[in-house]
Protein backbone atom coordinates (compact mmCIF):
# COMPACT_ATOMS: atom_id res chain seq x y z
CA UNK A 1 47.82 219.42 86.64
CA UNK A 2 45.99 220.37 89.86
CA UNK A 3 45.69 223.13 92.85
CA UNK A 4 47.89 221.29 95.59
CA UNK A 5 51.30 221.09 95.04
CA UNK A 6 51.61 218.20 97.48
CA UNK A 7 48.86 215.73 95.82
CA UNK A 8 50.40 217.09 92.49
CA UNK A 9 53.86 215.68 93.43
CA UNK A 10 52.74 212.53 95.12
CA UNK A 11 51.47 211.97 91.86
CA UNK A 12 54.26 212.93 89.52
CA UNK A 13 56.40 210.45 91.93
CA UNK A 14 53.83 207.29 90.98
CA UNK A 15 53.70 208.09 87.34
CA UNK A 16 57.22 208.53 87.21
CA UNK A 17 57.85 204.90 89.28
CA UNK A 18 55.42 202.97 87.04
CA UNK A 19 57.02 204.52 83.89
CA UNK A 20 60.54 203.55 85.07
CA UNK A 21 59.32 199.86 85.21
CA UNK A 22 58.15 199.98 81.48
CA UNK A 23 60.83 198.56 79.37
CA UNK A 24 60.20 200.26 76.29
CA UNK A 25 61.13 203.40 78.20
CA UNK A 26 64.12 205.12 79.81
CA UNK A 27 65.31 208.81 81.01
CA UNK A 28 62.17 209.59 82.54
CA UNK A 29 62.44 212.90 83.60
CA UNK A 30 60.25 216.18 84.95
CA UNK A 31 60.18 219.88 84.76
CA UNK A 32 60.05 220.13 88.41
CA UNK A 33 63.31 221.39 89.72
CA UNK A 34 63.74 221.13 93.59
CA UNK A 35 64.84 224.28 95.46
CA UNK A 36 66.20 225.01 98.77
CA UNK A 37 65.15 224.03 102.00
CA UNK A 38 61.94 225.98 103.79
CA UNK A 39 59.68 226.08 106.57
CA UNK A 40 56.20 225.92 106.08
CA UNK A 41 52.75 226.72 108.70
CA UNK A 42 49.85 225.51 108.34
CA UNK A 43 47.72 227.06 111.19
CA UNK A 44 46.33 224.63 113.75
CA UNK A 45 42.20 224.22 114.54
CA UNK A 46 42.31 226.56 117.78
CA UNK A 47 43.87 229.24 115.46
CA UNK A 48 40.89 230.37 113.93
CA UNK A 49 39.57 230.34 116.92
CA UNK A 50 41.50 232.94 118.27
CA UNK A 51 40.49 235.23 115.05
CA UNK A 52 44.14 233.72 113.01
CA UNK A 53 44.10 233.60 109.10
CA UNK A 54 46.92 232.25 106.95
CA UNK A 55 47.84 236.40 106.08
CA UNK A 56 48.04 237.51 109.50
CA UNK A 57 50.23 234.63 110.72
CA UNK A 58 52.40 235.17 107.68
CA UNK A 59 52.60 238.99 108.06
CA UNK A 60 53.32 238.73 111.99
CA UNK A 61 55.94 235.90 111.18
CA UNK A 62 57.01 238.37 107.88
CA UNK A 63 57.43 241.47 111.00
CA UNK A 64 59.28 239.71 113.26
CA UNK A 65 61.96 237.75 110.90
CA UNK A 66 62.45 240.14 108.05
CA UNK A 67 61.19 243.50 109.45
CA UNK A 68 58.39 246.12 109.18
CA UNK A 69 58.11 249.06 108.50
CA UNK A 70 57.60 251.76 111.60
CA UNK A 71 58.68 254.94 110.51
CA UNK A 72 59.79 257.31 107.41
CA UNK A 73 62.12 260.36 108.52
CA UNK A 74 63.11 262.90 106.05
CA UNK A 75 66.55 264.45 106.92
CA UNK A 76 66.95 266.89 103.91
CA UNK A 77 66.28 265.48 100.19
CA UNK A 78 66.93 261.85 101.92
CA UNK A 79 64.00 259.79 103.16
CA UNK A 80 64.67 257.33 106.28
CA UNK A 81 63.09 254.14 106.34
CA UNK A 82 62.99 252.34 109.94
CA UNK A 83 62.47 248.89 110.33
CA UNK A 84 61.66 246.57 113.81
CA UNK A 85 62.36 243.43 113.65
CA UNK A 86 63.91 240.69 116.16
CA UNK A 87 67.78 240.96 117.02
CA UNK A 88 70.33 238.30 115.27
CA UNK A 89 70.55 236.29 118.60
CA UNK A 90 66.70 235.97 118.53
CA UNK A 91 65.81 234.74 114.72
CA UNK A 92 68.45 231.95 113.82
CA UNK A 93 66.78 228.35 114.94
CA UNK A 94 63.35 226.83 114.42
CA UNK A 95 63.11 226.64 118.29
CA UNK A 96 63.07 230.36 118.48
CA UNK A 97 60.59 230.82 115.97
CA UNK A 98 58.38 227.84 117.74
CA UNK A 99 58.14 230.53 120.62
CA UNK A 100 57.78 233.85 118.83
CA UNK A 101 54.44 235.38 120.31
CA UNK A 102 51.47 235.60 118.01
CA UNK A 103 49.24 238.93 118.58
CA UNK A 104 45.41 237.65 118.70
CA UNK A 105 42.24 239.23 120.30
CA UNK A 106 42.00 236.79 123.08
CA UNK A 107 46.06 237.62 123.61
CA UNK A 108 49.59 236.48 122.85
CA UNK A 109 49.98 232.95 122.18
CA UNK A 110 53.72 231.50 120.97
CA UNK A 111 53.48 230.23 117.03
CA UNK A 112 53.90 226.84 118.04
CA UNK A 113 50.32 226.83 120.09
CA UNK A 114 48.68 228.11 116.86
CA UNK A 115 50.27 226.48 114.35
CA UNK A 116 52.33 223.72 112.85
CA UNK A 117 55.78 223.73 111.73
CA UNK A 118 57.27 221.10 108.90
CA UNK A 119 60.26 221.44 106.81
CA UNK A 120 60.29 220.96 103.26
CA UNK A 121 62.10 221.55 99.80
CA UNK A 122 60.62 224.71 97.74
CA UNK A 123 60.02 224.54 94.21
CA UNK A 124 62.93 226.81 91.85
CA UNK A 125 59.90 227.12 89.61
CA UNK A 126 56.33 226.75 89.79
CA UNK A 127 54.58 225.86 86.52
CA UNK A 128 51.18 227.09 85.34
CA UNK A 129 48.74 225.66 82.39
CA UNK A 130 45.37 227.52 82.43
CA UNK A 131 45.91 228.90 86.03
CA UNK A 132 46.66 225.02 87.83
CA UNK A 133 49.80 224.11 88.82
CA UNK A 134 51.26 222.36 86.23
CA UNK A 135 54.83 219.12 86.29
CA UNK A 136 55.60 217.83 82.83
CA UNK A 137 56.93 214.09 83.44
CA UNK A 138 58.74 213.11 79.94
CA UNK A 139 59.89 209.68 78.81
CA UNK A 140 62.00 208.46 75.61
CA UNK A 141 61.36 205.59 73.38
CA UNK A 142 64.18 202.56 73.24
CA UNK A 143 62.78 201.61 69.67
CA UNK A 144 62.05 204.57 67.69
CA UNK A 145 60.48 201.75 65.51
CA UNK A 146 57.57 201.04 68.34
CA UNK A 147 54.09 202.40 68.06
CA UNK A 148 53.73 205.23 69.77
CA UNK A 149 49.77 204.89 70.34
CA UNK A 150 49.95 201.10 71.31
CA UNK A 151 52.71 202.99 74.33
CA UNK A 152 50.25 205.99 75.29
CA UNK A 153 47.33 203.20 74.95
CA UNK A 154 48.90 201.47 77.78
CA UNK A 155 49.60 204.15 79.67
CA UNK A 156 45.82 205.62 79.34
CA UNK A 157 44.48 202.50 80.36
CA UNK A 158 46.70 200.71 82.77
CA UNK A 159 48.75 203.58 84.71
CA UNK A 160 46.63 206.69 85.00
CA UNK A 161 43.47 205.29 85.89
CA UNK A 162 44.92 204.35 89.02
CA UNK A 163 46.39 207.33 89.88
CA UNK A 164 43.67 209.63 89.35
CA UNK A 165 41.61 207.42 91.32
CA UNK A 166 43.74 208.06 94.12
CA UNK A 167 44.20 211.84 93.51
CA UNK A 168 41.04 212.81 92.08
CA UNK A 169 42.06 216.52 91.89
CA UNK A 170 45.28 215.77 89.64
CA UNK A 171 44.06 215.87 85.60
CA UNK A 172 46.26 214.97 82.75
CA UNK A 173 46.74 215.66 78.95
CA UNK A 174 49.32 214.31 76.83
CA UNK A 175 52.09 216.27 75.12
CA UNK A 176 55.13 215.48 73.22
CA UNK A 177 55.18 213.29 70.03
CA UNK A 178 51.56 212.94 70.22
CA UNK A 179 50.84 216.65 70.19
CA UNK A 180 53.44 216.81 67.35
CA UNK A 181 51.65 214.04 65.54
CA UNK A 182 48.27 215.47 65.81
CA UNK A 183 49.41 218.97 64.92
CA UNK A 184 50.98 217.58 61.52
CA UNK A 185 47.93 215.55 61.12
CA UNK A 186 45.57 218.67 61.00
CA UNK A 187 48.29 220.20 59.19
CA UNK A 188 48.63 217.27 56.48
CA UNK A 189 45.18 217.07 55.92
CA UNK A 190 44.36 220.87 55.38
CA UNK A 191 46.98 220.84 52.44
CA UNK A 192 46.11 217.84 51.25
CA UNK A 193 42.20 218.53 51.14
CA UNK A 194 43.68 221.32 48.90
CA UNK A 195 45.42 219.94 46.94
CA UNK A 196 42.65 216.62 46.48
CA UNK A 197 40.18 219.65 45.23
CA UNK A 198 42.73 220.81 42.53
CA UNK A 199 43.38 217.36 41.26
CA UNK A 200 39.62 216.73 40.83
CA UNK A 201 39.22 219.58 39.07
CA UNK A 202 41.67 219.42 36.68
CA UNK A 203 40.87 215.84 35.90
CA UNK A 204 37.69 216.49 35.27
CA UNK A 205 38.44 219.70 33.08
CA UNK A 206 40.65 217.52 31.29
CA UNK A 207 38.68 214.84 30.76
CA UNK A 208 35.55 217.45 30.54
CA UNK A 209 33.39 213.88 32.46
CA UNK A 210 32.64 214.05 35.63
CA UNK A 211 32.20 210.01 36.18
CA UNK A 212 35.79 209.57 34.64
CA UNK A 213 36.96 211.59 37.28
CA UNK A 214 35.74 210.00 39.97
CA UNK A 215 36.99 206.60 38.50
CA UNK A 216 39.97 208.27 38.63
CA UNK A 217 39.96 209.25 42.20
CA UNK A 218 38.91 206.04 43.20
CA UNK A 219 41.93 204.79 42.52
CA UNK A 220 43.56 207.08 45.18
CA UNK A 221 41.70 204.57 48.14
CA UNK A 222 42.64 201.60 46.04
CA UNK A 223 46.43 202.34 46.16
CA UNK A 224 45.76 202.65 49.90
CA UNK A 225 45.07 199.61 50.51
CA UNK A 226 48.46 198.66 49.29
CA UNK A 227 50.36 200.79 51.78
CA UNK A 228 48.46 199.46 54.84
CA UNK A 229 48.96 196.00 53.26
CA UNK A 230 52.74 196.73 53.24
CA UNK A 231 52.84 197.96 56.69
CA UNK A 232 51.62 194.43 58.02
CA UNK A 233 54.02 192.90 55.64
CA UNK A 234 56.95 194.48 57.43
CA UNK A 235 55.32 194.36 60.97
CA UNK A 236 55.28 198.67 60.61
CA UNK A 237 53.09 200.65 62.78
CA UNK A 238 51.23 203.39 60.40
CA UNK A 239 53.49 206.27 61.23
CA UNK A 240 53.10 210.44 60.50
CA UNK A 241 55.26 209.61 58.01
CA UNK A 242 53.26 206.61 56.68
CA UNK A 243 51.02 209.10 55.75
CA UNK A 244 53.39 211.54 53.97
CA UNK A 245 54.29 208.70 52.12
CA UNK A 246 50.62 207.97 51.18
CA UNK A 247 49.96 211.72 50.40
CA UNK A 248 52.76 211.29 47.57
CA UNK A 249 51.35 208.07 46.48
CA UNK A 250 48.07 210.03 45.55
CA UNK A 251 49.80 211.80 42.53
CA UNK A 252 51.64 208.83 41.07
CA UNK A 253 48.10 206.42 41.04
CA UNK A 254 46.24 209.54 39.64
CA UNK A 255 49.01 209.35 36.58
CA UNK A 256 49.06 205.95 36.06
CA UNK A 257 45.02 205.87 36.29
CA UNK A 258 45.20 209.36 33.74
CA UNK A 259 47.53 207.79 31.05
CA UNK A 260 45.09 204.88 30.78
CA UNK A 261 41.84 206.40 30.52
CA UNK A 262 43.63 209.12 28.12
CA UNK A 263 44.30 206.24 25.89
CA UNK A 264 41.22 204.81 26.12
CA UNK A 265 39.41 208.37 24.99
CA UNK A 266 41.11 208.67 21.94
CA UNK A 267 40.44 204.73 20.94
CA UNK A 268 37.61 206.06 21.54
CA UNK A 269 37.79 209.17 19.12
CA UNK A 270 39.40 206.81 16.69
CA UNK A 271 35.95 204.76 15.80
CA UNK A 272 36.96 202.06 18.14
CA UNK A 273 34.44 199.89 19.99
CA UNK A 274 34.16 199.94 23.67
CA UNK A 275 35.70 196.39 25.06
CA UNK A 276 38.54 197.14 22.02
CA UNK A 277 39.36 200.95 23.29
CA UNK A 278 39.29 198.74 26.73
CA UNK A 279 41.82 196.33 25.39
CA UNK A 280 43.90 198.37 23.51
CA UNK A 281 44.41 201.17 25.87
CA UNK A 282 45.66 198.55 28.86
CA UNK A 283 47.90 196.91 26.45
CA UNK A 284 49.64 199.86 24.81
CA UNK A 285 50.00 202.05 28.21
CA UNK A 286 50.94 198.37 30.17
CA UNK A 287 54.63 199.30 29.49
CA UNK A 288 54.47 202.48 30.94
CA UNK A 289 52.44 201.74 33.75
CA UNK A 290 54.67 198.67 34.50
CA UNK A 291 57.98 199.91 34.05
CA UNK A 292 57.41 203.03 36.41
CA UNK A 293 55.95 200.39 39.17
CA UNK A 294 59.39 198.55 39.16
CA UNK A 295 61.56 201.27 38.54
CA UNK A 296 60.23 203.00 41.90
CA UNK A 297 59.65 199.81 43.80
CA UNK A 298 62.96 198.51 42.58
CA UNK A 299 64.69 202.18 44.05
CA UNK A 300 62.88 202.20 47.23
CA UNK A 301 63.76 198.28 48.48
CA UNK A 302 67.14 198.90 49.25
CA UNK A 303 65.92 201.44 52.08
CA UNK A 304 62.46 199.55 52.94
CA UNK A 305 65.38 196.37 53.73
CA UNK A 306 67.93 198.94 55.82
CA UNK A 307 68.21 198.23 59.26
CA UNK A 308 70.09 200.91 60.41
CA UNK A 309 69.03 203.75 62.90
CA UNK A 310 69.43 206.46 60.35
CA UNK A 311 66.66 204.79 57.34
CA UNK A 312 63.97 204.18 60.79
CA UNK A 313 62.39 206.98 59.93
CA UNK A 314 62.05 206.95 56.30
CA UNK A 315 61.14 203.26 56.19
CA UNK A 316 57.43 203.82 56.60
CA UNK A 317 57.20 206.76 54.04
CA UNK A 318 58.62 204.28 51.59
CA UNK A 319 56.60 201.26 52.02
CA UNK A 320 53.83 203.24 51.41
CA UNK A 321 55.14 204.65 47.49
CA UNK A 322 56.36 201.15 46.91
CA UNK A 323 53.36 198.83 47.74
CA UNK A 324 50.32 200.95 47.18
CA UNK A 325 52.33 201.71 43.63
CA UNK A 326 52.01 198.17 42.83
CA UNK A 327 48.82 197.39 44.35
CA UNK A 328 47.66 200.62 42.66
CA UNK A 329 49.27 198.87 39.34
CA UNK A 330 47.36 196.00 39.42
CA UNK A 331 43.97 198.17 40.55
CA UNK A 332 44.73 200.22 37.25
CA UNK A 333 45.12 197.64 34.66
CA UNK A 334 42.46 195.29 36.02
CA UNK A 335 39.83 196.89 38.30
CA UNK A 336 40.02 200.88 36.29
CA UNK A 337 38.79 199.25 33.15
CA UNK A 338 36.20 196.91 35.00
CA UNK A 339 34.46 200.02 36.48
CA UNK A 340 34.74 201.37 33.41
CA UNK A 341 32.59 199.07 31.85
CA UNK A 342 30.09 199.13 34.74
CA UNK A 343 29.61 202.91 34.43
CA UNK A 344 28.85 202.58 30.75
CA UNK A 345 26.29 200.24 31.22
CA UNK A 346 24.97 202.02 34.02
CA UNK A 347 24.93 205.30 31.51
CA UNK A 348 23.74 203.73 28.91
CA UNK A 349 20.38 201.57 30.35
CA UNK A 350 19.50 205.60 31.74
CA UNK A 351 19.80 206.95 28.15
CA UNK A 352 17.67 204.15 26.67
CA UNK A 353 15.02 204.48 29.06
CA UNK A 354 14.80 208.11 28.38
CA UNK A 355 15.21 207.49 24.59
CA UNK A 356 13.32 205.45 22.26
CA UNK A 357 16.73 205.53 20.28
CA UNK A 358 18.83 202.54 21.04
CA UNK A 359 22.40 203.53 22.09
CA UNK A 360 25.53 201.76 21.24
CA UNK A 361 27.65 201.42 24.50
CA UNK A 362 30.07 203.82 22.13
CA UNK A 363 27.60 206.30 21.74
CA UNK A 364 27.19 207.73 25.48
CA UNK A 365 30.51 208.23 26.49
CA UNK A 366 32.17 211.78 27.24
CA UNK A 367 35.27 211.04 24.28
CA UNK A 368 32.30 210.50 21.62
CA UNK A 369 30.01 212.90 22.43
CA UNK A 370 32.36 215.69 22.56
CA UNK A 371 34.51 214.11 19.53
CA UNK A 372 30.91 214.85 17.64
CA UNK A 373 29.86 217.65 18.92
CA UNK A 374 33.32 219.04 17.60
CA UNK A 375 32.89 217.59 14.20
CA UNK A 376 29.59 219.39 13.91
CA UNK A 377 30.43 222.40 14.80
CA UNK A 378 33.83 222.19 11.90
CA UNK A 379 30.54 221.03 9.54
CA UNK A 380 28.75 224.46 10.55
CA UNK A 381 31.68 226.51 10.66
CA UNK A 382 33.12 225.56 7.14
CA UNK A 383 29.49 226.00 5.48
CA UNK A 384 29.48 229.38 6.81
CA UNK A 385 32.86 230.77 5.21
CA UNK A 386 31.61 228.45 1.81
């Protein structure tokens, strides 16, 4: 973007060169569509001199080519207009218009005394962006596969620099995929902030604990770390839809993560120690938890192996499900109870400090507490209606 069309397109020409001689891109192309031939003036350093500006030339030049207007006569209900301009013979070749006499104070002086004459191609349109002049050079990728920010990092760093430098005036934004990309980005993380809100609420109303529902959530990060971990497997640049992918990896890790510690609650409720609730809750829901890792990894290999044009763009989305699923497996059935165990010791070395009661490691968590508080309350309830 800039205010002179002539630095503007000595730029576009540059970008466009150095583009062409990038091999992971072809059809470069512009929005600036060359028009017919024109003449243009640029008035000469004696011309303001002589009391010249750019809108007198133009509206002498503007009188004697095209015509002004000298008189209106009204013959009935019609109205006359008279123009005076040169004859035919007089306004057909450069030369003639080299000698057309300008009107100044200081006299008559022929146009090419006061100012110059070039020859160039006109614009069909002329382009605006926040009132500057505005040429929109585009370029295609060869492998949709390729990073698009490693391709615009090059650019940014190793083309543009020098080409501002020369044409200070020109400025520059990008457009295009990246626009796209940052667009779904603000987009994609709006609904999923959302949605991340809702699914720690309900966990947490569900579980009525607020530390089991941030163990829960943690989990989310955890399963992360398997999708970027897949990406370098495959050589995969993290894609928009990389992250769709890891968006719809959040809910399957939350259920995986929510059928374990459901299990381990009602051990819980049952009279069961901590480590055995522990135990028996990973071994009873390891089925479960196991057979939907493999039954989603297994359907998704087929297209995370497809080489053909047509799976490109779904690849990424499905490395994502399939590794972070089984990284988020193993997080589930190995790290989940871990930090389980950590946050009950945690609790419980708070309560006995408060407390000259010594807890059981049973006795503190959200399943018990509420699994008495409930029993009490039948207690009251039926020695009321007694």
């Amino acid at each position: 973007m800039g205010y002179d069309p002539d630095e503007l397109e000595q730029a576009k020409d540059e970008l466009e060169t150095e583009l062409t001689e990038m091999p992971a891109l072809f059809n470069i192309t512009n929005n600036s569509q060359i028009g017919s031939q024109e003449l243009r003036l640029k008035l000469k350093p004696e011309a303001y001199a002589l009391g010249l500006t750019n809108k007198s030339l133009m509206a002498e030049v503007q009188q004697g080519f095209y015509g002004g207007l000298a008189q209106r006569i009204q013959e009935g209900k019609d109205e006359i207009w008279v123009y005076v301009r040169y004859s035919r013979d007089n306004r057909e070749t450069v030369g003639q218009l080299e000698n057309m006499l300008i009107h100044t104070s200081k006299g008559n002086y022929p146009l090419g005394r006061v100012a110059e004459i070039s020859s160039a191609r006109s614009l069909s349109t002329i382009n605006h962006f926040n009132g500057r002049r505005e040429i929109r050079v585009d370029a295609y990728q060869k492998d949709q596969s390729q990073s698009v920010p490693d391709i615009l990092s090059y650019i940014e760093e190793s083309i543009l620099p020098k080409i501002i430098e020369k044409h200070p005036d020109v400025t520059y934004m990008h457009q295009g995929q990246q626009k796209d990309t940052k667009e779904q980005m603000g987009s994609m993380m709006l609904y999923f902030g959302v949605a991340f809100l809702v699914i720690v609420l309900v966990i947490m109303i569900h579980f009525k604990s607020f530390l089991q529902g941030v163990l829960v959530i943690v989990m989310i990060p955890l399963g992360f770390v398997g999708a970027i971990w897949g990406h370098g497997f495959h050589d995969q640049p993290i894609s928009m839809m990389s992250l769709w992918g890891m968006v719809a990896l959040s809910g399957v890790v939350i259920n995986d993560a929510i059928v374990f510690v459901s299990k381990y609650n009602q051990n819980l409720e049952h009279g069961m120690k901590l480590i055995e609730a522990i135990k028996d809750a990973g071994m009873s829901r390891f089925r479960a938890i196991f057979l939907t890792t493999v039954t989603t990894t297994a359907g998704l290999m087929p297209l995370i192996l497809e080489n053909s044009p047509d799976a490109r763009m779904l690849i990424p989305m499905a490395i994502s499900l399939a590794y972070g699923i089984m990284f988020g497996t193993v997080f589930i059935l190995i790290v989940l109870p871990v930090l389980v165990v950590i946050t009950n010791k945690v609790v419980l070395f708070m309560y006995n400090v408060r407390s000259e009661e010594k807890l059981a490691p049973e006795d503190v968590e959200t399943a018990v507490i509420n699994a008495r508080i409930e029993a009490t309350l039948r207690r009251n309830m039926a020695k009321e209606f007694d």
